[in-house]
PDB file of N, CA and C in Angstrom:
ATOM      1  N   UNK A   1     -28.088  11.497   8.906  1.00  0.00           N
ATOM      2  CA  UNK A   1     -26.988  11.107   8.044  1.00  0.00           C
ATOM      3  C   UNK A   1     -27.413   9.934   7.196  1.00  0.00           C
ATOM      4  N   UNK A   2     -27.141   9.847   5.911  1.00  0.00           N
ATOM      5  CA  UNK A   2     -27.525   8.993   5.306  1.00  0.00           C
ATOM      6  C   UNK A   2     -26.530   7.569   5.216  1.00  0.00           C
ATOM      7  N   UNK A   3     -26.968   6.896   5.650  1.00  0.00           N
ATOM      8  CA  UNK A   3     -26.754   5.196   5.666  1.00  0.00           C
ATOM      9  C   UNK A   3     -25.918   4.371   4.633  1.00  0.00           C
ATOM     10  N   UNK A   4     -26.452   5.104   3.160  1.00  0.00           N
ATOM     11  CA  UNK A   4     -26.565   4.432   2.254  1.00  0.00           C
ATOM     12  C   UNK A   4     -25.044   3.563   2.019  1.00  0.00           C
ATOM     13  N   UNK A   5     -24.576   4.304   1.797  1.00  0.00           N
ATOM     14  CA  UNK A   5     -22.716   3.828   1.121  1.00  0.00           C
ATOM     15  C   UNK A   5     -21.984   4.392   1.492  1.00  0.00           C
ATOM     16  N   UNK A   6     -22.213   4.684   3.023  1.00  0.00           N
ATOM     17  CA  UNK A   6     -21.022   5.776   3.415  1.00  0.00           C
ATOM     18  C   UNK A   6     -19.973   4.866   4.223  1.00  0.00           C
ATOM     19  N   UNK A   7     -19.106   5.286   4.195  1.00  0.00           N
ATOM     20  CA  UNK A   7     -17.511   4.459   4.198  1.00  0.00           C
ATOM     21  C   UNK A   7     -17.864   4.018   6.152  1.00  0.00           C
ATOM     22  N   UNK A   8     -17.932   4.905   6.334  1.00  0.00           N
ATOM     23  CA  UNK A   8     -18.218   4.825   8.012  1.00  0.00           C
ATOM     24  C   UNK A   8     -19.302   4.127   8.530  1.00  0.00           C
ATOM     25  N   UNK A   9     -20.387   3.737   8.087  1.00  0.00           N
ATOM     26  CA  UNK A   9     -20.902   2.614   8.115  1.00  0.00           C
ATOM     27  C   UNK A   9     -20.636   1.516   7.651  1.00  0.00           C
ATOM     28  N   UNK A  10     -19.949   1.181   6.101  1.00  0.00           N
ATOM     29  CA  UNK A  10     -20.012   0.105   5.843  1.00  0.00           C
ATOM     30  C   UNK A  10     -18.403  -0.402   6.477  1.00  0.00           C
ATOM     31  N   UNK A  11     -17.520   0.349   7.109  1.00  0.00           N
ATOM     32  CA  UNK A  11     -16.856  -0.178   7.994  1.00  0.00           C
ATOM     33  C   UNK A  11     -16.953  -0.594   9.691  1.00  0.00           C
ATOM     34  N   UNK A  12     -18.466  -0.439   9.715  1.00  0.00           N
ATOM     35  CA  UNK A  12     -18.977  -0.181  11.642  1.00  0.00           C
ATOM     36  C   UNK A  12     -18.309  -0.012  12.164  1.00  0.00           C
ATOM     37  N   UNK A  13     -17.657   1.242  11.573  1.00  0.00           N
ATOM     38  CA  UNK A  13     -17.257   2.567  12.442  1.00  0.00           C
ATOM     39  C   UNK A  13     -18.508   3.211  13.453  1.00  0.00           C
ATOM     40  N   UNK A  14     -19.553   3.498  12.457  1.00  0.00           N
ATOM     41  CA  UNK A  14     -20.654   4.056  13.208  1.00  0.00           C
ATOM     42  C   UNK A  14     -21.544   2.664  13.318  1.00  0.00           C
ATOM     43  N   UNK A  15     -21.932   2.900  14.410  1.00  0.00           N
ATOM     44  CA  UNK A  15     -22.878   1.562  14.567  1.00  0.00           C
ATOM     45  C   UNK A  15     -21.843   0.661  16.060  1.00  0.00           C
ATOM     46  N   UNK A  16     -20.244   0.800  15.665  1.00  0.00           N
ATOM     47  CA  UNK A  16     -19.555   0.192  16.875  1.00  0.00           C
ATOM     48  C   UNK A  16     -18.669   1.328  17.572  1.00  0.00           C
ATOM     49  N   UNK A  17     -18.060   2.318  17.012  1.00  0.00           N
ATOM     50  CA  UNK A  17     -17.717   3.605  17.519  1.00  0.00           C
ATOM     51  C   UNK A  17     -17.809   4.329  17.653  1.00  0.00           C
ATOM     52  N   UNK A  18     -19.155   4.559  17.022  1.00  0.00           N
ATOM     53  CA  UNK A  18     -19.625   6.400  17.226  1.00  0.00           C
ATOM     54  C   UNK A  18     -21.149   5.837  16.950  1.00  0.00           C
ATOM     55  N   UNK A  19     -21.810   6.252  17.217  1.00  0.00           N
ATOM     56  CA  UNK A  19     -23.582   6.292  16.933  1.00  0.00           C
ATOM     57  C   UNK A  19     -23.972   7.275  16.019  1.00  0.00           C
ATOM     58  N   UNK A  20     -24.727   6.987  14.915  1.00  0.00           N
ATOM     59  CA  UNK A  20     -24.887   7.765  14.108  1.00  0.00           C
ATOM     60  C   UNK A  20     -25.229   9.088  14.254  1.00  0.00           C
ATOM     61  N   UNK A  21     -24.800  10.216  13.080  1.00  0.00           N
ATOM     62  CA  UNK A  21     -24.932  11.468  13.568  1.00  0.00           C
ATOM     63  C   UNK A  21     -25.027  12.431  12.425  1.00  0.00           C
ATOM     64  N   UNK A  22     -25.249  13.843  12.275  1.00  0.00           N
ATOM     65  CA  UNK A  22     -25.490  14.342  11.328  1.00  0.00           C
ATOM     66  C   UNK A  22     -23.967  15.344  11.172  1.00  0.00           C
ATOM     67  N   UNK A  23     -23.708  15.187   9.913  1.00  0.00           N
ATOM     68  CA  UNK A  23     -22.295  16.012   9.511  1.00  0.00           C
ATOM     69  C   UNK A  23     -22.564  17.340   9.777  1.00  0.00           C
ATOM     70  N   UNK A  24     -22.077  18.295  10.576  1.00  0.00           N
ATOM     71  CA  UNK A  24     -21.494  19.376  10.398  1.00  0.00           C
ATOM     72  C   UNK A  24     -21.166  20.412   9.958  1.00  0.00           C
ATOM     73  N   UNK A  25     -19.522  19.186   9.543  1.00  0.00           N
ATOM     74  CA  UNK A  25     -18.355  20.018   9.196  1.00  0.00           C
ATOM     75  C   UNK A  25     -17.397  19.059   7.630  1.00  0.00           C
ATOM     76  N   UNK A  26     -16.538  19.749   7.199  1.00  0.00           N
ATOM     77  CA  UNK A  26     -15.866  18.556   6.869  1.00  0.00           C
ATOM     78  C   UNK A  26     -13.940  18.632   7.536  1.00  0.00           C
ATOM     79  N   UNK A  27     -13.542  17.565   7.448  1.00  0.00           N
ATOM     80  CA  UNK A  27     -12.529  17.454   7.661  1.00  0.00           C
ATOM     81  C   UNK A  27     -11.523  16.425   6.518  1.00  0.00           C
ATOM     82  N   UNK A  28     -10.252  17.398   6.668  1.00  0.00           N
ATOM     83  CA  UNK A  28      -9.274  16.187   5.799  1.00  0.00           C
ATOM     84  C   UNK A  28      -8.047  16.549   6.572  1.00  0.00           C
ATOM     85  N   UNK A  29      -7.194  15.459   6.856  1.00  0.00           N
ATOM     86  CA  UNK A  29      -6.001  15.002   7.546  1.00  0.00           C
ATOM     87  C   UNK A  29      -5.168  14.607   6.327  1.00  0.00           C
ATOM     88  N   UNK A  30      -4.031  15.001   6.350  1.00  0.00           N
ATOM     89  CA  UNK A  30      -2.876  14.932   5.309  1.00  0.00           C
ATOM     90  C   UNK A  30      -1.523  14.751   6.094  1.00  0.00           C
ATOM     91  N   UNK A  31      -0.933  13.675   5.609  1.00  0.00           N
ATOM     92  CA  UNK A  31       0.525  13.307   6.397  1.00  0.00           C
ATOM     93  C   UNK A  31       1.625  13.672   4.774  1.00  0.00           C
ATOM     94  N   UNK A  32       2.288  14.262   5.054  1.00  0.00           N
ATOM     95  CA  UNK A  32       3.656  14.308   3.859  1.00  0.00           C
ATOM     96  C   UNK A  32       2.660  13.983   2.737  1.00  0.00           C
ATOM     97  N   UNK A  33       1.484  15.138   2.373  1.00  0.00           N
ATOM     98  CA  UNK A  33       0.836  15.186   1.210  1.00  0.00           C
ATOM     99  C   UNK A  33      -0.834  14.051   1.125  1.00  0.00           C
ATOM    100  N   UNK A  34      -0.405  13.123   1.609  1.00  0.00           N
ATOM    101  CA  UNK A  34      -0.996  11.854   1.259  1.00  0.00           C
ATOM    102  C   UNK A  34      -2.478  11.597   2.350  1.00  0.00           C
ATOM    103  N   UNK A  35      -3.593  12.154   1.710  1.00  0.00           N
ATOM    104  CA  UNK A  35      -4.891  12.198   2.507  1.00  0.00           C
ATOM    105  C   UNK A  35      -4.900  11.155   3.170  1.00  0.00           C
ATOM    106  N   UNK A  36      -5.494  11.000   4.463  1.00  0.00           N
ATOM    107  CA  UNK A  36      -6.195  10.119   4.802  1.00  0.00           C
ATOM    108  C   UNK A  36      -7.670   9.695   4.984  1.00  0.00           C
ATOM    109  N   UNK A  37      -8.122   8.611   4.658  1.00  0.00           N
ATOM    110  CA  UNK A  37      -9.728   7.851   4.288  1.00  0.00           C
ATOM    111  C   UNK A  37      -9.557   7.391   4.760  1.00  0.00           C
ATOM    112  N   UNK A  38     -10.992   6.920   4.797  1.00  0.00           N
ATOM    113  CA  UNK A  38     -11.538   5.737   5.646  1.00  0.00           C
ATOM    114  C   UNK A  38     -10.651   4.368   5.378  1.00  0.00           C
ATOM    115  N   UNK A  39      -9.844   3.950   6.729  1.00  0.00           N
ATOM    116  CA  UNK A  39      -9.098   2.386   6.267  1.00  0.00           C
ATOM    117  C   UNK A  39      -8.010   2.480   5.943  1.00  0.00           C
ATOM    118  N   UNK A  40      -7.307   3.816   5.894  1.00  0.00           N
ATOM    119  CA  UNK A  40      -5.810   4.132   5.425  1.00  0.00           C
ATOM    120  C   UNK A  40      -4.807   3.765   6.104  1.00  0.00           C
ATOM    121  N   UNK A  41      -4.130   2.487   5.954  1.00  0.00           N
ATOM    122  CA  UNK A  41      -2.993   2.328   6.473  1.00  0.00           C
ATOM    123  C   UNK A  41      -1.607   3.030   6.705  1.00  0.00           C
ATOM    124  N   UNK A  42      -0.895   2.875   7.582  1.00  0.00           N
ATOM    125  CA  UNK A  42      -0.143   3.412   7.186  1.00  0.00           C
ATOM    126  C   UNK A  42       1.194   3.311   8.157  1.00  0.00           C
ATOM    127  N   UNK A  43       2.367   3.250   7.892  1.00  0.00           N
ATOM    128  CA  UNK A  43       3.471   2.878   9.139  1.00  0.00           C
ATOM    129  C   UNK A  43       4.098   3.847   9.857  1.00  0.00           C
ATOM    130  N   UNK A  44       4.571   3.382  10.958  1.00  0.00           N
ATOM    131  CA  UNK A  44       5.027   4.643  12.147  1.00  0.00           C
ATOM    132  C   UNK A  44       5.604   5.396  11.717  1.00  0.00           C
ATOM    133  N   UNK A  45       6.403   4.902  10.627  1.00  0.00           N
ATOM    134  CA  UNK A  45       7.489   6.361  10.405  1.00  0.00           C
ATOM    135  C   UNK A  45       6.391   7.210   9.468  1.00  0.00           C
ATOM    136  N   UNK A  46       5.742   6.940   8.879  1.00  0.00           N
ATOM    137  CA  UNK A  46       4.815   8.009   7.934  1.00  0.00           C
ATOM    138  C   UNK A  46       4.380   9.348   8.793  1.00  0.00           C
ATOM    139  N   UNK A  47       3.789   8.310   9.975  1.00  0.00           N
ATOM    140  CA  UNK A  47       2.670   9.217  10.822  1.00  0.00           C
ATOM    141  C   UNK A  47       3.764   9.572  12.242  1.00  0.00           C
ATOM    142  N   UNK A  48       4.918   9.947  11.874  1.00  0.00           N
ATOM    143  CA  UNK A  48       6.019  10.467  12.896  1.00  0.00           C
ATOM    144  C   UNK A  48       5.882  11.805  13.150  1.00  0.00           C
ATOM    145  N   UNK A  49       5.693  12.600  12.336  1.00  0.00           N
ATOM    146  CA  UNK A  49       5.617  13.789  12.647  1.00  0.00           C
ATOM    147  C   UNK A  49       3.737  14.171  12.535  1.00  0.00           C
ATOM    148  N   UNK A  50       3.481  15.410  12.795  1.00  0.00           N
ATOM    149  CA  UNK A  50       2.462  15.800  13.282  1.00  0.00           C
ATOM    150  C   UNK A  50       1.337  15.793  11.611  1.00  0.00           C
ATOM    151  N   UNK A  51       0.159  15.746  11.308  1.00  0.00           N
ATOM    152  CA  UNK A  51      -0.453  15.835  10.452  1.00  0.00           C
ATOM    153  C   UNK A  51      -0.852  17.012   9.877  1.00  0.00           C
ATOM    154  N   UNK A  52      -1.596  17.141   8.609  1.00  0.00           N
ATOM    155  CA  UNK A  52      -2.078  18.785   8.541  1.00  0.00           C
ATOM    156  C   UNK A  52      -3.449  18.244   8.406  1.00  0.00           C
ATOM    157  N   UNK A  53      -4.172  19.212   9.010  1.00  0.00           N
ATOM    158  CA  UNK A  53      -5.838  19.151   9.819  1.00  0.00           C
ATOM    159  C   UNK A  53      -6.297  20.220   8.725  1.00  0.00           C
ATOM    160  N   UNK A  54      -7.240  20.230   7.972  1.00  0.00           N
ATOM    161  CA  UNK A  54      -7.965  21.440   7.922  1.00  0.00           C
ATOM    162  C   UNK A  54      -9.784  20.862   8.281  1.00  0.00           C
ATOM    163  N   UNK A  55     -10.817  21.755   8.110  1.00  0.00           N
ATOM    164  CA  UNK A  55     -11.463  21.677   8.994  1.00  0.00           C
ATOM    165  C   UNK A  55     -12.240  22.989   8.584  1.00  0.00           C
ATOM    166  N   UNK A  56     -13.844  22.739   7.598  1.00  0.00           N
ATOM    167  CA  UNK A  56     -13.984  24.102   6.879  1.00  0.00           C
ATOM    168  C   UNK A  56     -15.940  23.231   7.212  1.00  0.00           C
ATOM    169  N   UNK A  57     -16.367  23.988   7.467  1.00  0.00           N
ATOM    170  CA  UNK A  57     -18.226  24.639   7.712  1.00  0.00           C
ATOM    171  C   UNK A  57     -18.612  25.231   7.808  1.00  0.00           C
ATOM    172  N   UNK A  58     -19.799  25.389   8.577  1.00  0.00           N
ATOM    173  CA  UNK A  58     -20.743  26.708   8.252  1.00  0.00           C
ATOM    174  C   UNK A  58     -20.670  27.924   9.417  1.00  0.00           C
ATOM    175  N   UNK A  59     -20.360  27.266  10.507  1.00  0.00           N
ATOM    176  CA  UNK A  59     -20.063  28.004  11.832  1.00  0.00           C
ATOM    177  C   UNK A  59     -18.304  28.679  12.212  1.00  0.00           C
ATOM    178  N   UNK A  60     -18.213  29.799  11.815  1.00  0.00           N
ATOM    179  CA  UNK A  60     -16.825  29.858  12.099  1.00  0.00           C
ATOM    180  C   UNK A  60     -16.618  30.029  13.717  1.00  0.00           C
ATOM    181  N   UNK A  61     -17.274  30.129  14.530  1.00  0.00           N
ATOM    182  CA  UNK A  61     -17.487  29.894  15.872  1.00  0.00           C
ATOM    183  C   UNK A  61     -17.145  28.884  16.707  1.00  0.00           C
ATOM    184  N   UNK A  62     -17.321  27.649  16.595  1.00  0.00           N
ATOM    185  CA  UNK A  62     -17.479  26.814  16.410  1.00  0.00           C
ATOM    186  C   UNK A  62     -15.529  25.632  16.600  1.00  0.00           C
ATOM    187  N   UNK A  63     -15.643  25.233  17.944  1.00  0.00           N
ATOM    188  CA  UNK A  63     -14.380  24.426  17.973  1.00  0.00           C
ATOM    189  C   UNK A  63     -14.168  23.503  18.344  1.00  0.00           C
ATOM    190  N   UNK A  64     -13.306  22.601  17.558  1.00  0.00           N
ATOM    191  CA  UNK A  64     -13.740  21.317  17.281  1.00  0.00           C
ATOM    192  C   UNK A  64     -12.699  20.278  17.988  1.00  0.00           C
ATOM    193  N   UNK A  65     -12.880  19.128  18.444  1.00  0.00           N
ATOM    194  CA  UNK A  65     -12.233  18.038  19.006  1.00  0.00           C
ATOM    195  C   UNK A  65     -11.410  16.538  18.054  1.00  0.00           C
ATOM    196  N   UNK A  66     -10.484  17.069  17.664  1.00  0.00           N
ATOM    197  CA  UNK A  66     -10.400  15.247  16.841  1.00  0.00           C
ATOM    198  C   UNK A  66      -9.693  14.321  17.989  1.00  0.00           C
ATOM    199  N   UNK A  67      -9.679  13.517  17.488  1.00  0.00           N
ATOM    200  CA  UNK A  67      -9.613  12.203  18.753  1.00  0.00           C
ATOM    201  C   UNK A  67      -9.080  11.077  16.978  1.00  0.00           C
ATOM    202  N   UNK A  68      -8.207  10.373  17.224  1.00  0.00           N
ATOM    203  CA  UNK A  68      -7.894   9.353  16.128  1.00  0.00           C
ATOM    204  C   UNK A  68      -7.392   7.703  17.515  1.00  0.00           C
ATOM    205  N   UNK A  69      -8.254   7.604  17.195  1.00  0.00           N
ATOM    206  CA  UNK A  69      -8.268   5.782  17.574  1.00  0.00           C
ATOM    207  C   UNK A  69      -8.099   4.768  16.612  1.00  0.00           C
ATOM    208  N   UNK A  70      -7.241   3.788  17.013  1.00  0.00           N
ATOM    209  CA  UNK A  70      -7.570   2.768  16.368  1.00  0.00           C
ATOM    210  C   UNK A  70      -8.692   1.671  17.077  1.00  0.00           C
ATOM    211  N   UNK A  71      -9.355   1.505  16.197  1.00  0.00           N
ATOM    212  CA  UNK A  71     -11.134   0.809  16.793  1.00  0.00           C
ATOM    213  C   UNK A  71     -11.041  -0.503  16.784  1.00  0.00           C
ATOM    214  N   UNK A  72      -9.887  -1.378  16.525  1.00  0.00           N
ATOM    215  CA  UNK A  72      -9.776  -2.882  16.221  1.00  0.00           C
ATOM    216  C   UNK A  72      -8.272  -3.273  16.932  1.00  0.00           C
ATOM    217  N   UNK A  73      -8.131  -2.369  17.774  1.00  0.00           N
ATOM    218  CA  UNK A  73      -6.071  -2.872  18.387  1.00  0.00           C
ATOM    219  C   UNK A  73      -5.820  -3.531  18.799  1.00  0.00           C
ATOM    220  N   UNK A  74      -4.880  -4.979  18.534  1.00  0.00           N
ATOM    221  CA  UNK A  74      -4.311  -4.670  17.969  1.00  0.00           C
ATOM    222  C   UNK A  74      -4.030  -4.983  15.875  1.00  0.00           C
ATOM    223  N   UNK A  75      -5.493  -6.030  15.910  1.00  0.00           N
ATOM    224  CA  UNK A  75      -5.117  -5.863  14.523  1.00  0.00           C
ATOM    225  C   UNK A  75      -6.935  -6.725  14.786  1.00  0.00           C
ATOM    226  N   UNK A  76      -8.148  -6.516  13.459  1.00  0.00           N
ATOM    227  CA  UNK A  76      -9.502  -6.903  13.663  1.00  0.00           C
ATOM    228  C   UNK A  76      -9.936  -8.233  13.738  1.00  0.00           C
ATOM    229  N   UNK A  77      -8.711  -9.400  13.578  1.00  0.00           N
ATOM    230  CA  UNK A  77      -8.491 -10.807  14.654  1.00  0.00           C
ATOM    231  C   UNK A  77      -8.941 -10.880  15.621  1.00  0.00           C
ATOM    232  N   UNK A  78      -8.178  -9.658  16.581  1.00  0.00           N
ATOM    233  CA  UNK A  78      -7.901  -9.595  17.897  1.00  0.00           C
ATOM    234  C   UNK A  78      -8.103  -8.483  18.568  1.00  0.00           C
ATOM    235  N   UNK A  79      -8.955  -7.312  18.748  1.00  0.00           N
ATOM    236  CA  UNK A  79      -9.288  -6.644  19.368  1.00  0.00           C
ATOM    237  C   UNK A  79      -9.572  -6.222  20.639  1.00  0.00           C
ATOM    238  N   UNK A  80      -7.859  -6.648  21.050  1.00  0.00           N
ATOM    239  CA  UNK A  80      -8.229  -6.749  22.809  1.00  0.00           C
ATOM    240  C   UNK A  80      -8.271  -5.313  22.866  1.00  0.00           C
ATOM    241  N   UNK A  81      -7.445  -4.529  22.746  1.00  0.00           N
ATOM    242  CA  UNK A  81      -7.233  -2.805  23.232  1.00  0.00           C
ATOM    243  C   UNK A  81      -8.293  -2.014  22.417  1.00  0.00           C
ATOM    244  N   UNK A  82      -9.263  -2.459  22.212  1.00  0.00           N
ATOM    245  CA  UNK A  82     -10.665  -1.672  21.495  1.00  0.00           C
ATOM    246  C   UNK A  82     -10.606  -0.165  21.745  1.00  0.00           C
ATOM    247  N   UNK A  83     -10.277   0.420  20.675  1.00  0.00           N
ATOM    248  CA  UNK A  83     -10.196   2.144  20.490  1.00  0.00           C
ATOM    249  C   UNK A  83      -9.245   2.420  21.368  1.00  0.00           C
ATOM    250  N   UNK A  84      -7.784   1.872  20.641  1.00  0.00           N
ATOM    251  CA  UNK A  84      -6.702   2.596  21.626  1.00  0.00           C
ATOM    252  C   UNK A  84      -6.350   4.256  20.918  1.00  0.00           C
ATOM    253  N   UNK A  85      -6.359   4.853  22.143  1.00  0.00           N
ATOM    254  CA  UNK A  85      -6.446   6.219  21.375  1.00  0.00           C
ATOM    255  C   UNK A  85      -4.784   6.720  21.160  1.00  0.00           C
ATOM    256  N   UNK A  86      -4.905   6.809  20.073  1.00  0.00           N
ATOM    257  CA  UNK A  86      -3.713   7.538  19.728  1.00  0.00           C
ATOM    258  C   UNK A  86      -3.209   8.634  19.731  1.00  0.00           C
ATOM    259  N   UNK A  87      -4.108   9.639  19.598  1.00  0.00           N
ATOM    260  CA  UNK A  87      -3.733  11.196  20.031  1.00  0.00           C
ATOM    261  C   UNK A  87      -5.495  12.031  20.239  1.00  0.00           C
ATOM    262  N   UNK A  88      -5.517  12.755  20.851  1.00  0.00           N
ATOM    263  CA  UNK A  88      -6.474  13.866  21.166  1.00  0.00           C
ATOM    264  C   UNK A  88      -6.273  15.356  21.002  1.00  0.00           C
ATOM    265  N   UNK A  89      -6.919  15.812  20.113  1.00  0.00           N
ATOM    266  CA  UNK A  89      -6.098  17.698  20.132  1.00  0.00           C
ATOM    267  C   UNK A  89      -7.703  18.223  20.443  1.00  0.00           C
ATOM    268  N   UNK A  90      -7.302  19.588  21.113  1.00  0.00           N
ATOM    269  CA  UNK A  90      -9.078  20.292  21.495  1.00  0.00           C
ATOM    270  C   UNK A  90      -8.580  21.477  20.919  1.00  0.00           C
ATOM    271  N   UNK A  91      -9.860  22.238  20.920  1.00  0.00           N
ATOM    272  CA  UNK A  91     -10.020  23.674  20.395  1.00  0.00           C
ATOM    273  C   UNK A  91      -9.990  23.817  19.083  1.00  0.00           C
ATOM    274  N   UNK A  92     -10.072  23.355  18.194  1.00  0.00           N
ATOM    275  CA  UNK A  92      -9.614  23.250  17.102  1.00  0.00           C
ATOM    276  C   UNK A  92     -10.552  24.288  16.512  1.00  0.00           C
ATOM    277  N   UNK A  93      -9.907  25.537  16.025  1.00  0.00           N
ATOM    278  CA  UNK A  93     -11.197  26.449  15.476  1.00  0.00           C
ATOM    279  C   UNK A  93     -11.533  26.015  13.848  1.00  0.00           C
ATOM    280  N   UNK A  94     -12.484  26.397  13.276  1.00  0.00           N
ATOM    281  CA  UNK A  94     -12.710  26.044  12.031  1.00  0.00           C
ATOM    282  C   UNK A  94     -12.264  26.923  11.174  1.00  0.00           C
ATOM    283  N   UNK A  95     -10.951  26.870  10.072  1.00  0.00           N
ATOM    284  CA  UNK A  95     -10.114  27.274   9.476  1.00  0.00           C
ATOM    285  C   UNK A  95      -9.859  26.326   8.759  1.00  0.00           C
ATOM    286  N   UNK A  96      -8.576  26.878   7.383  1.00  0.00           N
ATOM    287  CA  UNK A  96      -7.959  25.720   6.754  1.00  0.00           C
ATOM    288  C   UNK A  96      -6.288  25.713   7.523  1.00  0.00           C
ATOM    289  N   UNK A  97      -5.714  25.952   8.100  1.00  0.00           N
ATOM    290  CA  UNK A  97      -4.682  25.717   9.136  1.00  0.00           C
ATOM    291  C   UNK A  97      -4.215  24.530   9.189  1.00  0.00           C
ATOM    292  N   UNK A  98      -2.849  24.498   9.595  1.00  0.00           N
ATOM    293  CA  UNK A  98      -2.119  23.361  10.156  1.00  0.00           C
ATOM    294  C   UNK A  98      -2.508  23.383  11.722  1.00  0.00           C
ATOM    295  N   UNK A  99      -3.008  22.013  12.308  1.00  0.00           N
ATOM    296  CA  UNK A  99      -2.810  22.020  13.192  1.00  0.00           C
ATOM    297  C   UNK A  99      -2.192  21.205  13.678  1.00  0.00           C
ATOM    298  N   UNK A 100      -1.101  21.313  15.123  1.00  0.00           N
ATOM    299  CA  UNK A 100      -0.694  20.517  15.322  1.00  0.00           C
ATOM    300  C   UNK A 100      -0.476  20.060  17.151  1.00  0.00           C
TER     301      UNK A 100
END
């Protein structure tokens, strides 16, 4: 994976939460329209109901795990609860689908 300017390094995301790795797949998460990126804030009531997942590569075989943590909880001051996980979904086949 390349190093250079990718959002996930220059936030040590990778490097403090994940160890670097080679992409896949791609993925995009959408709440009431509005993508989520790297660093996207956002308040409880937004992220109240369930997200839309899609989830498109080369293997349609192939099923996938998201996991969404917050990596700094409760705010990057203070990081006592380091990667409190917020939700886990499995199986996730590779499709463009809602998952929920």
């Amino acid at each position: 994976m390349s190093r250079g300017r990718n959002p996930l390094v220059l936030s040590q995301i990778i490097g403090d939460v994940l160890d670097p790795f080679d992409k896949s797949a791609t993925m995009r998460i959408m709440y009431n329209g509005l993508e989520i990126t790297n660093s996207t804030g956002m308040k409880a009531a937004q992220v109240a109901s369930a997200p839309r997942v899609e989830i498109s590569g080369s293997d349609q075989s192939r099923l996938y795990t998201l996991v969404m943590v917050d990596p700094d909880s409760p705010s990057p001051s203070n990081p006592s609860n380091r990667e409190y996980l917020n939700w886990l979904v499995t199986d996730i086949p590779e499709a463009s689908d809602e998952m929920r």
